[in-house]
C-alpha atoms as a PDB file:
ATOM      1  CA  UNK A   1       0.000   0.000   0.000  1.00  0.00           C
ATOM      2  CA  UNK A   2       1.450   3.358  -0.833  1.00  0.00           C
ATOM      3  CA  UNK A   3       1.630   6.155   1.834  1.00  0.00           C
ATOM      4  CA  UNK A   4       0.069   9.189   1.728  1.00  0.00           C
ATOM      5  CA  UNK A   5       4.393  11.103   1.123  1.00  0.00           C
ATOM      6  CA  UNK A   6       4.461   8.962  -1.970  1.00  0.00           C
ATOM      7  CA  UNK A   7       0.870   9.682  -3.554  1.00  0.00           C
ATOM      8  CA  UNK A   8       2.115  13.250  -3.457  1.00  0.00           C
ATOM      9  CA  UNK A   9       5.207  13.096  -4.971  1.00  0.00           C
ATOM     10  CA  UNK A  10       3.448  10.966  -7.562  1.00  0.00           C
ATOM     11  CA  UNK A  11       0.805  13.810  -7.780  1.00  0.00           C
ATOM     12  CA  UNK A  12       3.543  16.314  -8.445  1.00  0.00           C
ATOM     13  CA  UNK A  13       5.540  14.635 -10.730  1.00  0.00           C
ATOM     14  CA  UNK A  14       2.626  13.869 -12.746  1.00  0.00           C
ATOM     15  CA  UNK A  15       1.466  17.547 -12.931  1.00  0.00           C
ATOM     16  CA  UNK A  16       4.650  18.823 -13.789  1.00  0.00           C
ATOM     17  CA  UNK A  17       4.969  16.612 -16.449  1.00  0.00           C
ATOM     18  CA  UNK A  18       1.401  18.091 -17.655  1.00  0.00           C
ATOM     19  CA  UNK A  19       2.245  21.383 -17.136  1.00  0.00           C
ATOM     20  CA  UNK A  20       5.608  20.487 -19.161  1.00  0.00           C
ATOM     21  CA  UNK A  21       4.280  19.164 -21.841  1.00  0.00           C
ATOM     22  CA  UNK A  22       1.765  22.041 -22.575  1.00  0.00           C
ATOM     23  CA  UNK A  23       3.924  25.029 -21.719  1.00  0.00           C
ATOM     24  CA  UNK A  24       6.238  23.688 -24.753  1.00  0.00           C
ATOM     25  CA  UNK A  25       3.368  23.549 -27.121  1.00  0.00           C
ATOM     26  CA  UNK A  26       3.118  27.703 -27.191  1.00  0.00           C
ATOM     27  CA  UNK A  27       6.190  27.923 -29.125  1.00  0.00           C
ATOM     28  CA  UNK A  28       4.320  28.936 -32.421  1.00  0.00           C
ATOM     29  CA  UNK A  29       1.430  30.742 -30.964  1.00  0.00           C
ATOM     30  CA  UNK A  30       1.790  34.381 -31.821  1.00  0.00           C
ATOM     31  CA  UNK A  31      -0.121  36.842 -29.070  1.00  0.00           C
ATOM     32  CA  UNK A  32      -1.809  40.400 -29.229  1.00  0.00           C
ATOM     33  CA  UNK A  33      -0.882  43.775 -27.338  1.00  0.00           C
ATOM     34  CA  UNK A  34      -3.950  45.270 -26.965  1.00  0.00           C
ATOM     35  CA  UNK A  35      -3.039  47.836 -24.317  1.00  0.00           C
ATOM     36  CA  UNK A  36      -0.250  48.976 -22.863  1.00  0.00           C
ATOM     37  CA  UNK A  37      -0.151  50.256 -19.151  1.00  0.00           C
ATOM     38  CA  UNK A  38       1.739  53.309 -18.414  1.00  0.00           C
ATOM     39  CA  UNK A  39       2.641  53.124 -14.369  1.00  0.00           C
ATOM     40  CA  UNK A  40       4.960  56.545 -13.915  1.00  0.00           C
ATOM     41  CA  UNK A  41       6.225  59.468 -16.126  1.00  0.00           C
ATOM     42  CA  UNK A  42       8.839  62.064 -14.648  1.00  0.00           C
ATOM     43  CA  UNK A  43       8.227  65.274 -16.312  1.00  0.00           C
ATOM     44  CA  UNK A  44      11.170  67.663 -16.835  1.00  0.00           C
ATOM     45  CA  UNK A  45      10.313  71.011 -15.557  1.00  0.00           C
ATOM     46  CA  UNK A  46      11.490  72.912 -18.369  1.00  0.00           C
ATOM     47  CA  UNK A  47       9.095  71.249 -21.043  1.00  0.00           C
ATOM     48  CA  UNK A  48       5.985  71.887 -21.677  1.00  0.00           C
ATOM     49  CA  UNK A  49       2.465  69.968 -21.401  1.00  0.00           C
ATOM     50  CA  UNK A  50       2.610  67.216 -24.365  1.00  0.00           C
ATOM     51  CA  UNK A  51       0.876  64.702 -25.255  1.00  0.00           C
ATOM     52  CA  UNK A  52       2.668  61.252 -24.602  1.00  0.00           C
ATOM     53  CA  UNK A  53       2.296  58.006 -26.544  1.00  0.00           C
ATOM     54  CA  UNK A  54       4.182  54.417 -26.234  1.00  0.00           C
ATOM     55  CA  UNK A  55       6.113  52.543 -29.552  1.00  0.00           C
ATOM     56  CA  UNK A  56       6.970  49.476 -29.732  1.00  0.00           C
ATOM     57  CA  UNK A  57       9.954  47.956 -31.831  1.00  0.00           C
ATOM     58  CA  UNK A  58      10.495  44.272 -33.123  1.00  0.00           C
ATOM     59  CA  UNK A  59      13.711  43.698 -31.952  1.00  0.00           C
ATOM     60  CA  UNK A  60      16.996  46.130 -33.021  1.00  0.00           C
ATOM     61  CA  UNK A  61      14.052  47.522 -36.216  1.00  0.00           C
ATOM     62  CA  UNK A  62      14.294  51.364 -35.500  1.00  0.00           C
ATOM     63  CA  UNK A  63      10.937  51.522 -37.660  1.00  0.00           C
ATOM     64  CA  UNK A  64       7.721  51.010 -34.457  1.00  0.00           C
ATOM     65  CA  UNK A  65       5.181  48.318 -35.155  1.00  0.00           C
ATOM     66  CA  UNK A  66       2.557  50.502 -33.321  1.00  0.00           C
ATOM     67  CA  UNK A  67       1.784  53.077 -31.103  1.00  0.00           C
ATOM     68  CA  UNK A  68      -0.411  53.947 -28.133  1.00  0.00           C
ATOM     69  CA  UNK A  69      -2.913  56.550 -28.464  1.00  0.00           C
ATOM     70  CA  UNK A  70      -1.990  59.888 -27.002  1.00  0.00           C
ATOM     71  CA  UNK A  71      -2.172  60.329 -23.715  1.00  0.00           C
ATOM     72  CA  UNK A  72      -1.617  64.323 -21.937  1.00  0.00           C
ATOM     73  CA  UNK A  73       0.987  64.133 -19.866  1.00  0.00           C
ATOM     74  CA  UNK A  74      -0.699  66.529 -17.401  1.00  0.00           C
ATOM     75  CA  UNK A  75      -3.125  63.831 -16.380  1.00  0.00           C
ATOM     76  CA  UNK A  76      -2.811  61.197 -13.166  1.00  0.00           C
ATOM     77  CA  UNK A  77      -1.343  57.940 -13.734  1.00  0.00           C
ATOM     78  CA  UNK A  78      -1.228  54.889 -14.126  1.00  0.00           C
ATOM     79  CA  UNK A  79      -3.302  54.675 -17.433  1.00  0.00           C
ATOM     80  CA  UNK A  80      -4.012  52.351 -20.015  1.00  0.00           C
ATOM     81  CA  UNK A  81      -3.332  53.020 -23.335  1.00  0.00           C
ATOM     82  CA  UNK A  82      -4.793  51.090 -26.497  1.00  0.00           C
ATOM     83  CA  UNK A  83      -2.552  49.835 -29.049  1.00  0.00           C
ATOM     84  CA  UNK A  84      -2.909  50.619 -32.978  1.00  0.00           C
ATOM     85  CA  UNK A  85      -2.718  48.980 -34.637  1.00  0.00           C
ATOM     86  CA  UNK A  86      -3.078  45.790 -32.316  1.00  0.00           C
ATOM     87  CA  UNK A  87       0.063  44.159 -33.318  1.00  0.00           C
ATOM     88  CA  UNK A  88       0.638  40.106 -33.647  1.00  0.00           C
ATOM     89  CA  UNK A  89       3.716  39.105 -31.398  1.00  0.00           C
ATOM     90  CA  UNK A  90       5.405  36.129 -31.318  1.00  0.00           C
ATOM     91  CA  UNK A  91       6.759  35.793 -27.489  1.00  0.00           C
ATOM     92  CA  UNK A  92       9.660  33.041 -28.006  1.00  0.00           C
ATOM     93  CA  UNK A  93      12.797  33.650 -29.458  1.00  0.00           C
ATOM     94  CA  UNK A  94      11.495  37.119 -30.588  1.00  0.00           C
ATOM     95  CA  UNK A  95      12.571  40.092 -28.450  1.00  0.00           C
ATOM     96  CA  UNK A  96      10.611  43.368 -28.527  1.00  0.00           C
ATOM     97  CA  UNK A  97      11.164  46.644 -26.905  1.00  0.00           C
ATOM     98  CA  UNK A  98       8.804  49.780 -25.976  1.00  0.00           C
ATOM     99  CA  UNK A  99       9.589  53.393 -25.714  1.00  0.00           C
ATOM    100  CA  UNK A 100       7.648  56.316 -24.528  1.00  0.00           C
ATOM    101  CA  UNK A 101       7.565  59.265 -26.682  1.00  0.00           C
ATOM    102  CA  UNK A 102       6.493  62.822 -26.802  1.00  0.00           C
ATOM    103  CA  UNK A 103       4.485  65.004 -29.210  1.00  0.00           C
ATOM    104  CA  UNK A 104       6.666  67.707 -28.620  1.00  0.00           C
ATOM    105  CA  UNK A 105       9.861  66.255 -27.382  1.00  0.00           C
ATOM    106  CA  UNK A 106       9.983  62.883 -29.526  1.00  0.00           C
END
């Protein structure tokens, strides 16, 4: 009769190897940015009010695969930002990078 230590490291093995086994099968599966959340901003005190806005770059590209919407940098934060267009990202063995830009200040 098996004790109750070796049902559970039976039970553990056996859901790692699940979990495993799934986690590998996302390595085609391409995912959508929909929004992007913008958490703090440090305005310099010599610029003025501008409207800010997030790119985002497929790897070393200096050309953006979409921006945020514009978002016055005035406001309270965090906010979310919607992404246009909405772009299709491959997570795995694809690096991407964001940037947050100004209308004024680039």
């Amino acid at each position: 009769m098996k004790t109750n230590s070796t049902k559970k490291i039976i039970s553990f093995f056996l859901v790692s190897s699940l979990f495993f086994l799934f986690s590998c099968q996302n390595d085609d599966r391409t995912f959508q940015l929909d929004t992007v959340k913008l958490e703090q901003f440090e305005k310099e005190k010599s610029l003025p009010e501008q409207k800010l806005f997030i790119k985002v770059f497929k790897e070393e590209s200096k050309i953006s695969i979409a921006e945020t919407e514009l978002y016055p940098s005035d406001l309270p934060l965090p906010a979310t930002l919607k992404m246009y267009p909405s772009p299709e990202m491959n997570l795995y063995g694809t690096s991407y990078h964001l940037e947050l830009w100004g209308n004024i200040t680039g």
